[in-house]
PDB file of N, CA and C in Angstrom:
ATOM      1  N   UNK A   1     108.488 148.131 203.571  1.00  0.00           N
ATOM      2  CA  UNK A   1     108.083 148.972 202.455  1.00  0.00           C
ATOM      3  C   UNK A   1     107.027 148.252 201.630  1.00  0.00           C
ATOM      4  N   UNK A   2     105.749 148.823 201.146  1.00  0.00           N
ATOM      5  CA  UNK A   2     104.968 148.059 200.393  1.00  0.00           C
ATOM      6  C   UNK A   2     104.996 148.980 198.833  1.00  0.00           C
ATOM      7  N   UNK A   3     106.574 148.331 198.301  1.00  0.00           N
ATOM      8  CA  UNK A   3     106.423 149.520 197.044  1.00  0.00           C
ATOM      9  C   UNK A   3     105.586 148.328 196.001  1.00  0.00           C
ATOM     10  N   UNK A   4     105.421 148.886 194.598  1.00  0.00           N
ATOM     11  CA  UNK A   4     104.366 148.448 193.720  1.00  0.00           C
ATOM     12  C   UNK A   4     105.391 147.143 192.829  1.00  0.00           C
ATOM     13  N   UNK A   5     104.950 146.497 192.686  1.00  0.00           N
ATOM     14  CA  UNK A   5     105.848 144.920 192.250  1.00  0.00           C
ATOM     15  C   UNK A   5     106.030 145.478 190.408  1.00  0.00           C
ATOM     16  N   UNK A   6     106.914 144.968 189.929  1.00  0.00           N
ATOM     17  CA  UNK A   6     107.514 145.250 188.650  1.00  0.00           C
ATOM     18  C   UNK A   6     106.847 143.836 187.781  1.00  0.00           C
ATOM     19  N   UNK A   7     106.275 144.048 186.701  1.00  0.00           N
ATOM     20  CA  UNK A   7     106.428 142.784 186.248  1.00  0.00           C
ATOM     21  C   UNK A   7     107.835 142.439 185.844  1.00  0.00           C
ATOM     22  N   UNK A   8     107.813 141.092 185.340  1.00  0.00           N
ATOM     23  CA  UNK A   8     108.886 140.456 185.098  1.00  0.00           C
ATOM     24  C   UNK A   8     109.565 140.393 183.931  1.00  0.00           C
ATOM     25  N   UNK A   9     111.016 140.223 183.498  1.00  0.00           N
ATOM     26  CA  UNK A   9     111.894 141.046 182.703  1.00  0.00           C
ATOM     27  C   UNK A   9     111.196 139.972 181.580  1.00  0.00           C
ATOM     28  N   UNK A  10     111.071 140.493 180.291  1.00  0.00           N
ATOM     29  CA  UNK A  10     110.445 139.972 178.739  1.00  0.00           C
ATOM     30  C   UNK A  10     111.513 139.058 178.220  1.00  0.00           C
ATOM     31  N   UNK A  11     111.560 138.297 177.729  1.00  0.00           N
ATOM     32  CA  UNK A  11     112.261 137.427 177.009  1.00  0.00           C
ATOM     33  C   UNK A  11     113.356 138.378 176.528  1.00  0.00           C
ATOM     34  N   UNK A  12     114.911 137.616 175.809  1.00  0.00           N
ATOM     35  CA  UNK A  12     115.556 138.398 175.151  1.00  0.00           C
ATOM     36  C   UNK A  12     115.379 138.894 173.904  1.00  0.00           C
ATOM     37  N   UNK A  13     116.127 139.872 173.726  1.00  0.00           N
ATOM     38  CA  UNK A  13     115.643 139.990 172.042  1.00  0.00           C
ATOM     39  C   UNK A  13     116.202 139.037 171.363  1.00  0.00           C
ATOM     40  N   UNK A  14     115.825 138.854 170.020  1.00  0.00           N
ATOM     41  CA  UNK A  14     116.394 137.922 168.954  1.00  0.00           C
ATOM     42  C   UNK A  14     117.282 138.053 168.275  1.00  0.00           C
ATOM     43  N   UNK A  15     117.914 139.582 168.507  1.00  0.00           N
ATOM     44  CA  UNK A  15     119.278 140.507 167.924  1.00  0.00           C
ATOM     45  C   UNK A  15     120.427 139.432 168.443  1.00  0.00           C
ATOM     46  N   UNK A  16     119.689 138.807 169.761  1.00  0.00           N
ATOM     47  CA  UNK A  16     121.280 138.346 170.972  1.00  0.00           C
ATOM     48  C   UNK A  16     121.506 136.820 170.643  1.00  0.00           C
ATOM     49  N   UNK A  17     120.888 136.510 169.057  1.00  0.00           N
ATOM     50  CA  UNK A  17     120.936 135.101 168.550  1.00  0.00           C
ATOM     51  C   UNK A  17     122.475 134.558 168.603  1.00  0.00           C
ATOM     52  N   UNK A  18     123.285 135.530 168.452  1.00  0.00           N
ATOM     53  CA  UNK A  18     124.865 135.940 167.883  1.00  0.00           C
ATOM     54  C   UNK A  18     125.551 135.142 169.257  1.00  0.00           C
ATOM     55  N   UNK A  19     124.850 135.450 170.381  1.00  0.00           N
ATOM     56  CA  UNK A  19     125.621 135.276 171.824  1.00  0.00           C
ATOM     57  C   UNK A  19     125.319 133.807 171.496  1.00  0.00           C
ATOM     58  N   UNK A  20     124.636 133.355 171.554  1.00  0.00           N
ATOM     59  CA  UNK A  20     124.572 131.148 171.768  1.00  0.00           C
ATOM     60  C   UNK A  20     125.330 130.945 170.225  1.00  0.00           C
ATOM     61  N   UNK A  21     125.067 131.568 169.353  1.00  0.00           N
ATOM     62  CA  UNK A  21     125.967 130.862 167.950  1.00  0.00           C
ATOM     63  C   UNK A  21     127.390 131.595 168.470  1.00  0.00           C
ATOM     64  N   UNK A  22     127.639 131.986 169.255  1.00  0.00           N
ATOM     65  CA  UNK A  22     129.501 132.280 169.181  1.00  0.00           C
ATOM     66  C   UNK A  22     129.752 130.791 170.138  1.00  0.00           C
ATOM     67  N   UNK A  23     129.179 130.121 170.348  1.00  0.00           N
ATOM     68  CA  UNK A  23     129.271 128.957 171.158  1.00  0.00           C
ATOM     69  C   UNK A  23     130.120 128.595 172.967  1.00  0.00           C
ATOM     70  N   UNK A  24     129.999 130.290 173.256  1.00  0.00           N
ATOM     71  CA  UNK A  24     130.854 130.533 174.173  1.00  0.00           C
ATOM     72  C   UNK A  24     130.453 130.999 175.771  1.00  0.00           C
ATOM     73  N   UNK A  25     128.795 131.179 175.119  1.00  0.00           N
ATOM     74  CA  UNK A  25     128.471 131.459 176.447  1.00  0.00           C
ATOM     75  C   UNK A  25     126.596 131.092 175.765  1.00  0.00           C
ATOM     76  N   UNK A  26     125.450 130.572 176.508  1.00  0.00           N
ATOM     77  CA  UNK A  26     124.504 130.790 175.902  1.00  0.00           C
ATOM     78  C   UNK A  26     123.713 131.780 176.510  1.00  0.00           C
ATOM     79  N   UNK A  27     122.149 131.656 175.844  1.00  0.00           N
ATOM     80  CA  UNK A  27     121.533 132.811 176.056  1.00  0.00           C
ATOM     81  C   UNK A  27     120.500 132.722 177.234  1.00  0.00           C
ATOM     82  N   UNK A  28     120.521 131.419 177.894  1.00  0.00           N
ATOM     83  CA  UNK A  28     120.080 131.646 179.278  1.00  0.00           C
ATOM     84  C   UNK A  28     121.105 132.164 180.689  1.00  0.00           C
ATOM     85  N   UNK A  29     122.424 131.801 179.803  1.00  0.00           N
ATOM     86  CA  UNK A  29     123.656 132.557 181.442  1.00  0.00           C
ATOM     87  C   UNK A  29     123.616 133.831 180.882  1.00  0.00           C
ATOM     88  N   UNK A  30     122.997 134.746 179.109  1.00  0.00           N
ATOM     89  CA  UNK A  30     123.248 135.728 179.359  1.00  0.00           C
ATOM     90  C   UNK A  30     121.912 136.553 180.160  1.00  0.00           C
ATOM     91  N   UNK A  31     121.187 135.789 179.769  1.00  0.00           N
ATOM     92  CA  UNK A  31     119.690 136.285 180.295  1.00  0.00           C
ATOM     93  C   UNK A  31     119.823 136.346 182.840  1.00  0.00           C
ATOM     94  N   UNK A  32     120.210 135.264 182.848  1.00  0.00           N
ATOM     95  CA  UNK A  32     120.723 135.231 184.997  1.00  0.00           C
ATOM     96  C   UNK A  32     121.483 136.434 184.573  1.00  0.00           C
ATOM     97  N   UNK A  33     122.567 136.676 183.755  1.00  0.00           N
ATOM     98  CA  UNK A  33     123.551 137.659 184.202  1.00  0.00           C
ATOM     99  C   UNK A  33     122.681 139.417 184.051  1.00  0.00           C
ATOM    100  N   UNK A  34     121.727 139.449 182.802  1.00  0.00           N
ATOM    101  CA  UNK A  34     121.024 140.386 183.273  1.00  0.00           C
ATOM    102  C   UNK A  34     120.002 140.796 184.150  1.00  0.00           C
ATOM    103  N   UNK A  35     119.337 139.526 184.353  1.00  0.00           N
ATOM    104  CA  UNK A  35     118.901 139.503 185.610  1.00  0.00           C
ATOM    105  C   UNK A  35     119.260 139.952 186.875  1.00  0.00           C
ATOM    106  N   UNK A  36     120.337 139.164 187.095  1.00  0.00           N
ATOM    107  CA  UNK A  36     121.161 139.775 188.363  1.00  0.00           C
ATOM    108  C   UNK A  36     121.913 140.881 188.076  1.00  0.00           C
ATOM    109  N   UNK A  37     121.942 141.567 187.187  1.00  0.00           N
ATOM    110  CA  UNK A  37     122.354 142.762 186.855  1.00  0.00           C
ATOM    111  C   UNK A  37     121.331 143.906 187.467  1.00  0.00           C
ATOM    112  N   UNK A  38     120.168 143.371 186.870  1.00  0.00           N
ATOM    113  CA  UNK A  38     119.138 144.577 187.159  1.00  0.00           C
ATOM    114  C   UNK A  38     118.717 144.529 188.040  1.00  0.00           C
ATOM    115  N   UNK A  39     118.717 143.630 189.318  1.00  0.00           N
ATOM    116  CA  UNK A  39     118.745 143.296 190.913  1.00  0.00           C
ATOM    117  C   UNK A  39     119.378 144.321 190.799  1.00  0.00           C
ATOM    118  N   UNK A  40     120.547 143.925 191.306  1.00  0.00           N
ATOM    119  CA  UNK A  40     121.960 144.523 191.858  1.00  0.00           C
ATOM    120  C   UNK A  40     121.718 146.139 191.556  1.00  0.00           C
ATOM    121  N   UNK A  41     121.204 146.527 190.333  1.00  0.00           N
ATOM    122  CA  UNK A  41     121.103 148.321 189.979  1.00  0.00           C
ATOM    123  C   UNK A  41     119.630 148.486 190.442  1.00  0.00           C
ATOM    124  N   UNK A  42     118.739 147.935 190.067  1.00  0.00           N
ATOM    125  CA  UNK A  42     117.733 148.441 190.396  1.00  0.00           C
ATOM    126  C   UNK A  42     117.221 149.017 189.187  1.00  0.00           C
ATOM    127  N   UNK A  43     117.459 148.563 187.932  1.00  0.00           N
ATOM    128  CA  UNK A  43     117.465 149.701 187.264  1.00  0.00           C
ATOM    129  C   UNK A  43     115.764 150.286 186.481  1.00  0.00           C
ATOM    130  N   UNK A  44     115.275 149.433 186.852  1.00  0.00           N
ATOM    131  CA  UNK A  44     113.546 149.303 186.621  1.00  0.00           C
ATOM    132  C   UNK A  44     112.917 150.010 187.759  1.00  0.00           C
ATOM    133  N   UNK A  45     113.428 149.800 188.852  1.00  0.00           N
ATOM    134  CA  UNK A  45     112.690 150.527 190.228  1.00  0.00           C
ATOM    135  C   UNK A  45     113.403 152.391 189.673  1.00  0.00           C
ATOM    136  N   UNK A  46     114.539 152.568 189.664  1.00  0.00           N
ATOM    137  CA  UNK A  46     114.996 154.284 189.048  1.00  0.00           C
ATOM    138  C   UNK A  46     114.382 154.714 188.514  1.00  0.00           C
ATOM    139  N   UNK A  47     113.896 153.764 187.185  1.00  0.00           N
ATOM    140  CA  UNK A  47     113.182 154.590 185.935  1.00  0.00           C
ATOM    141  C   UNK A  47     111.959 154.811 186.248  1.00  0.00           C
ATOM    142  N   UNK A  48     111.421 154.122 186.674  1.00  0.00           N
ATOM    143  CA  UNK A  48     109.781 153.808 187.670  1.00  0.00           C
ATOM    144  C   UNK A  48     109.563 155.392 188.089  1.00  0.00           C
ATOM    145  N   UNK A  49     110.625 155.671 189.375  1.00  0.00           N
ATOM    146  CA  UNK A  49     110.775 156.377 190.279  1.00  0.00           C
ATOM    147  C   UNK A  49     111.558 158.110 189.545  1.00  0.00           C
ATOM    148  N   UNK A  50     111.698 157.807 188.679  1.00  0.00           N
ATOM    149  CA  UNK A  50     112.170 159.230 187.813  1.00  0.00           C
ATOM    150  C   UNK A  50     113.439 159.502 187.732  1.00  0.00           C
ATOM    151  N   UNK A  51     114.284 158.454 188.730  1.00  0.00           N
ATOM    152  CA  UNK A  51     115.421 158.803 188.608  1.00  0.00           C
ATOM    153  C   UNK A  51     116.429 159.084 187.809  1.00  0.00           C
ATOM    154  N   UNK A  52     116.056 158.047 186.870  1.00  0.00           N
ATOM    155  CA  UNK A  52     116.676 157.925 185.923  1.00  0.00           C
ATOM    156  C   UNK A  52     115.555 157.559 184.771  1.00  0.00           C
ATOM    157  N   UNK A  53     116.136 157.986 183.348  1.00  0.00           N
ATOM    158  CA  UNK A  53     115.189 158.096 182.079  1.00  0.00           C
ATOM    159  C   UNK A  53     115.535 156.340 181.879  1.00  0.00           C
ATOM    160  N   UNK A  54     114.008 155.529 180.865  1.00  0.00           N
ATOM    161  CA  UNK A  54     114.372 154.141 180.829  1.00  0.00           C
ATOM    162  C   UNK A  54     115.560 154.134 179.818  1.00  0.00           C
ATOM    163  N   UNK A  55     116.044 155.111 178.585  1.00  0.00           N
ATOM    164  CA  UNK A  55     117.022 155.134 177.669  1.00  0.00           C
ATOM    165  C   UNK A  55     117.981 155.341 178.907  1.00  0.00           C
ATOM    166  N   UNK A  56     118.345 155.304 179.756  1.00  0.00           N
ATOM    167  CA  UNK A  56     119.455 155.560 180.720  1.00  0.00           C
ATOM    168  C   UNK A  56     119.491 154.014 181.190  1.00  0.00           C
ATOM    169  N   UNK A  57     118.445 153.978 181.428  1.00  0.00           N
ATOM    170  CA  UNK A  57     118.394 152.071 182.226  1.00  0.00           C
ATOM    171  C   UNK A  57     118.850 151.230 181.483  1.00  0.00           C
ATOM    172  N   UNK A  58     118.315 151.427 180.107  1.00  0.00           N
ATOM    173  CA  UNK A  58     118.581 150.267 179.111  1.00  0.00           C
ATOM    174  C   UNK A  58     120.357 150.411 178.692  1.00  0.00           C
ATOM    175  N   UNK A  59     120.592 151.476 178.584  1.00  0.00           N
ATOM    176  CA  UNK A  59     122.372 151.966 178.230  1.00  0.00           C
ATOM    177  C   UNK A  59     122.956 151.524 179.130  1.00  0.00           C
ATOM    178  N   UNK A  60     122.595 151.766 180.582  1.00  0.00           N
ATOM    179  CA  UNK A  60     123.227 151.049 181.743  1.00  0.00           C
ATOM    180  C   UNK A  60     123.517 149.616 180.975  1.00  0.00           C
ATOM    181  N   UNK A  61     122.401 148.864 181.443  1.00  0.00           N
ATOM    182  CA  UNK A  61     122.237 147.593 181.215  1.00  0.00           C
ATOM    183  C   UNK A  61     123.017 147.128 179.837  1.00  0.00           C
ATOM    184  N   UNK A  62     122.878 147.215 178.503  1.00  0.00           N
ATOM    185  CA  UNK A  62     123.699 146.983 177.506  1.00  0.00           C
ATOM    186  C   UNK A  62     125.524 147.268 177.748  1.00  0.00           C
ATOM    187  N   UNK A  63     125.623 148.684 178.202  1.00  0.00           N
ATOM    188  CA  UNK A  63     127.343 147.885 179.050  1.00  0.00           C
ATOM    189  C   UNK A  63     127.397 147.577 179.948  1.00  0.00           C
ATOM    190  N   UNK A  64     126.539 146.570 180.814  1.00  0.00           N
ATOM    191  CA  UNK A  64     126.925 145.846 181.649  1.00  0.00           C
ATOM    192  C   UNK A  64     127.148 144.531 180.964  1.00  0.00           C
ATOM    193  N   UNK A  65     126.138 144.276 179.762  1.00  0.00           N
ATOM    194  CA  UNK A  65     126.486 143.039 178.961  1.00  0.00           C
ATOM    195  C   UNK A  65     127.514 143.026 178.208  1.00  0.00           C
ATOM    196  N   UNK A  66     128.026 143.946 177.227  1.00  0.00           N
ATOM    197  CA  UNK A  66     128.739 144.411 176.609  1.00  0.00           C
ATOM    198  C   UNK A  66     130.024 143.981 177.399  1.00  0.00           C
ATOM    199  N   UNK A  67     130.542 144.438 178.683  1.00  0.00           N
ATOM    200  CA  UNK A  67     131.361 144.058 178.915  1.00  0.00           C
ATOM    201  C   UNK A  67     131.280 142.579 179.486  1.00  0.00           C
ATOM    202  N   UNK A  68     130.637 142.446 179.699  1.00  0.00           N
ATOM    203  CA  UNK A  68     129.912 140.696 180.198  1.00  0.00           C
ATOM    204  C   UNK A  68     130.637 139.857 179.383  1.00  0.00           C
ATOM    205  N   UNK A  69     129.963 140.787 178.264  1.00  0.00           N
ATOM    206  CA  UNK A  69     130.252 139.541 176.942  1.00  0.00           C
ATOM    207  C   UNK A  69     132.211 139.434 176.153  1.00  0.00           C
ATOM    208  N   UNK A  70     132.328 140.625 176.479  1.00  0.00           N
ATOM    209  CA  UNK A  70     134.043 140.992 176.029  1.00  0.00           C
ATOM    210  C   UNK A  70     134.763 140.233 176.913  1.00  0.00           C
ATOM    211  N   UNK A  71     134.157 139.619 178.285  1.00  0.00           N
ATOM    212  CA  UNK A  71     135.050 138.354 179.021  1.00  0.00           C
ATOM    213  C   UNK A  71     135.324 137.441 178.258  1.00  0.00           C
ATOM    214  N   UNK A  72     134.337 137.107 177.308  1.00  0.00           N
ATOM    215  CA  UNK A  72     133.898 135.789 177.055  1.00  0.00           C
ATOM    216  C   UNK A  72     134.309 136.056 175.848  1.00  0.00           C
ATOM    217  N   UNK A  73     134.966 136.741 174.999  1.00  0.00           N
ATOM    218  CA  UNK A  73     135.238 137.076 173.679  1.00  0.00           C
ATOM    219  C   UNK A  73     134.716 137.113 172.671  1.00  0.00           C
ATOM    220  N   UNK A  74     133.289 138.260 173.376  1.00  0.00           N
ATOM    221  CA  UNK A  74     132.255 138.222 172.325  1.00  0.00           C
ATOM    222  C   UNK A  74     132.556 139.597 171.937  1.00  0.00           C
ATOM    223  N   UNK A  75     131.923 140.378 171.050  1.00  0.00           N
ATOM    224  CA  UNK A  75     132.374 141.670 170.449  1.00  0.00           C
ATOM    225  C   UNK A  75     130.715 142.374 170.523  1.00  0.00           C
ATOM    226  N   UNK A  76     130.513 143.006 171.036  1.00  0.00           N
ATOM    227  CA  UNK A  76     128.979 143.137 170.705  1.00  0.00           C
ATOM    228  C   UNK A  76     128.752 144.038 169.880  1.00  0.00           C
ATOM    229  N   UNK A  77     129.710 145.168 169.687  1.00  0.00           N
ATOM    230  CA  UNK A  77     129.750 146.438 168.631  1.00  0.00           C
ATOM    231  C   UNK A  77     130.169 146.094 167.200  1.00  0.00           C
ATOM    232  N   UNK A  78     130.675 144.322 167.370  1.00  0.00           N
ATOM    233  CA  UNK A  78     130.875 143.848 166.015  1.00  0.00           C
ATOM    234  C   UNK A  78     129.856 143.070 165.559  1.00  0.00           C
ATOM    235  N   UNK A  79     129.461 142.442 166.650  1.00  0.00           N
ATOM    236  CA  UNK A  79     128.118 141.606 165.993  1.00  0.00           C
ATOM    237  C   UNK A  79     126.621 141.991 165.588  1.00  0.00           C
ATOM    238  N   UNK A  80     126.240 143.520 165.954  1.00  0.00           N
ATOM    239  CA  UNK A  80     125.403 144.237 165.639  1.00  0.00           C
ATOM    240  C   UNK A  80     126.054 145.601 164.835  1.00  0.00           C
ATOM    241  N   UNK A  81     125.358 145.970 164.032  1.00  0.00           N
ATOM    242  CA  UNK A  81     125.614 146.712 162.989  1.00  0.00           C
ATOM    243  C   UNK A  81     125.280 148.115 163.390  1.00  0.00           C
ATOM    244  N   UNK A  82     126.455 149.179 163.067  1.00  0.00           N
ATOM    245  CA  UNK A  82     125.606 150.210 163.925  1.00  0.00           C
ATOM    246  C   UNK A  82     124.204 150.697 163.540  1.00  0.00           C
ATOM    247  N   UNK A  83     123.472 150.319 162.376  1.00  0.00           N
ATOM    248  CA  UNK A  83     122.371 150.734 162.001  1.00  0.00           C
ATOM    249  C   UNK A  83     121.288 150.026 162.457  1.00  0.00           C
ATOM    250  N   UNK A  84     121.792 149.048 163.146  1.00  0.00           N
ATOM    251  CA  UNK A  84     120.657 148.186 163.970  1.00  0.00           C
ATOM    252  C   UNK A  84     120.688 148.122 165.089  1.00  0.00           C
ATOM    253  N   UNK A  85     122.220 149.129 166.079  1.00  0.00           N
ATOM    254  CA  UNK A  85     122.329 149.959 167.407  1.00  0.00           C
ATOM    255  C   UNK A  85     120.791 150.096 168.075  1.00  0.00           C
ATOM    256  N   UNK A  86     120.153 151.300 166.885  1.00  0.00           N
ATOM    257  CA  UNK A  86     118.633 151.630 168.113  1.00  0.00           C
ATOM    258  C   UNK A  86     117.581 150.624 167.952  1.00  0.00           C
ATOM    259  N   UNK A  87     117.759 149.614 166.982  1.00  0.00           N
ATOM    260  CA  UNK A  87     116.917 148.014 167.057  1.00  0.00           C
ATOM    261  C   UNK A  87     117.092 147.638 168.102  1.00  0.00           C
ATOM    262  N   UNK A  88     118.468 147.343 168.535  1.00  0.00           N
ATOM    263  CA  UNK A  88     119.071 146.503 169.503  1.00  0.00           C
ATOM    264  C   UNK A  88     118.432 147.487 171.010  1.00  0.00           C
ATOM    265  N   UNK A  89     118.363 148.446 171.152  1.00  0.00           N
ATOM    266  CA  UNK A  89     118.096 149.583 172.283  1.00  0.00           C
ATOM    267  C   UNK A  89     116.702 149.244 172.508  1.00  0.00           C
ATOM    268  N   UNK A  90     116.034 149.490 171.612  1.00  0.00           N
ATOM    269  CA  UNK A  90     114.550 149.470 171.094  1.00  0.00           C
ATOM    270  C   UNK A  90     113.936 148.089 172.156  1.00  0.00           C
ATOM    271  N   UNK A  91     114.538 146.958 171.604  1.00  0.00           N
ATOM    272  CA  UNK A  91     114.242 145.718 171.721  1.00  0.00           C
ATOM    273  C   UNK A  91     114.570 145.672 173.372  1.00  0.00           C
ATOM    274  N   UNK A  92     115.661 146.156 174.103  1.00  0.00           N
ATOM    275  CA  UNK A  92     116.043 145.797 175.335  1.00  0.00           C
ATOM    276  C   UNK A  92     115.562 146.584 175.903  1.00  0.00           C
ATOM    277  N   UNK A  93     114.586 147.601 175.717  1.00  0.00           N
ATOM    278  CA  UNK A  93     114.028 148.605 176.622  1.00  0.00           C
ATOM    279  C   UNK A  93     112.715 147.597 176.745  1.00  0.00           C
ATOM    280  N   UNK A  94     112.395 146.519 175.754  1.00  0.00           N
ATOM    281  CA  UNK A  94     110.766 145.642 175.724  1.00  0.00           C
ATOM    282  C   UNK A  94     111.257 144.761 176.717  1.00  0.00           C
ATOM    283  N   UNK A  95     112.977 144.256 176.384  1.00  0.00           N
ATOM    284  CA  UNK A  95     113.274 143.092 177.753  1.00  0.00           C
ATOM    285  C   UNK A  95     113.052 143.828 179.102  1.00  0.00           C
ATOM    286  N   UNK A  96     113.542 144.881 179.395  1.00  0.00           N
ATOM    287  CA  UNK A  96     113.643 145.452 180.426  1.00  0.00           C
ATOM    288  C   UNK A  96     112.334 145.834 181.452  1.00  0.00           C
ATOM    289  N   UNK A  97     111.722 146.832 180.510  1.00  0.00           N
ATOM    290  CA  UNK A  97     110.059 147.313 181.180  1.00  0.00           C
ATOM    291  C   UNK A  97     109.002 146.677 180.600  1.00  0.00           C
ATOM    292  N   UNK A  98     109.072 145.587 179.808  1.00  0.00           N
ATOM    293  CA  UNK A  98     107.930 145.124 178.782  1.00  0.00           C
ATOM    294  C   UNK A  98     107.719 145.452 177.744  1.00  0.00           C
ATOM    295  N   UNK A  99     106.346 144.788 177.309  1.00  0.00           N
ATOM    296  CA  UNK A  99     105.864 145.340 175.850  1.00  0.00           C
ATOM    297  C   UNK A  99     106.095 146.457 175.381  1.00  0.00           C
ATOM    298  N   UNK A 100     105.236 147.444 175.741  1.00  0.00           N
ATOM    299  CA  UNK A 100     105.152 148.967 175.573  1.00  0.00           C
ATOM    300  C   UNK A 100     106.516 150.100 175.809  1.00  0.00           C
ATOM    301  N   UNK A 101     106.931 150.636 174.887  1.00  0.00           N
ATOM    302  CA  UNK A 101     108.082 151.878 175.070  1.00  0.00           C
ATOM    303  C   UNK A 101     107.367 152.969 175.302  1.00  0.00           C
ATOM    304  N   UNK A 102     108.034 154.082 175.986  1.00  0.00           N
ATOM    305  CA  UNK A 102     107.902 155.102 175.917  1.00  0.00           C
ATOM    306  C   UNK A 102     107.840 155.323 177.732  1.00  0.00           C
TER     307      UNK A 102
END
């Protein structure tokens, strides 16, 4: 297959400061775990491809961390505020597809 190459996933957001100060997991095993998250789904090649909307990719992806992180006895619905919910969305749709939304 010669499909079209993705650039590469953007740094994390700075919302996920919370994950290395809970001292329990840091923010480069959370960064491999989304990585190999979005291998494993594909979830950049879907949205690409229409399958799925990128607000679908990025929701994927946030409970895959979400529960990632509830192993590790992190709370993520406690450590972000719900008024900073579509910050936090906002920001992981830039990790996910890059700079540019929409």
């Amino acid at each position: 297959m010669n499909e079209k190459q993705l650039p590469p996933l953007g740094p994390l957001p700075d919302d996920l400061q919370f994950i290395a100060d809970s001292g329990r997991t840091t923010l480069q095993e959370a960064r491999s775990f989304l990585i190999q998250k979005e291998q494993e789904k594909q979830l950049r090649l879907l949205a690409e491809k229409g399958v799925i909307t990128r607000n679908e990719a990025v929701n994927v992806l946030l409970a895959h961390l979400q529960d990632w992180l509830e192993q590790r006895g992190i709370d993520l619905t406690e450590s972000s505020e719900k008024s900073a919910d579509l910050t936090l969305q906002r920001n992981f749709e830039s990790f996910l597809f890059g700079g540019g939304s929409q």
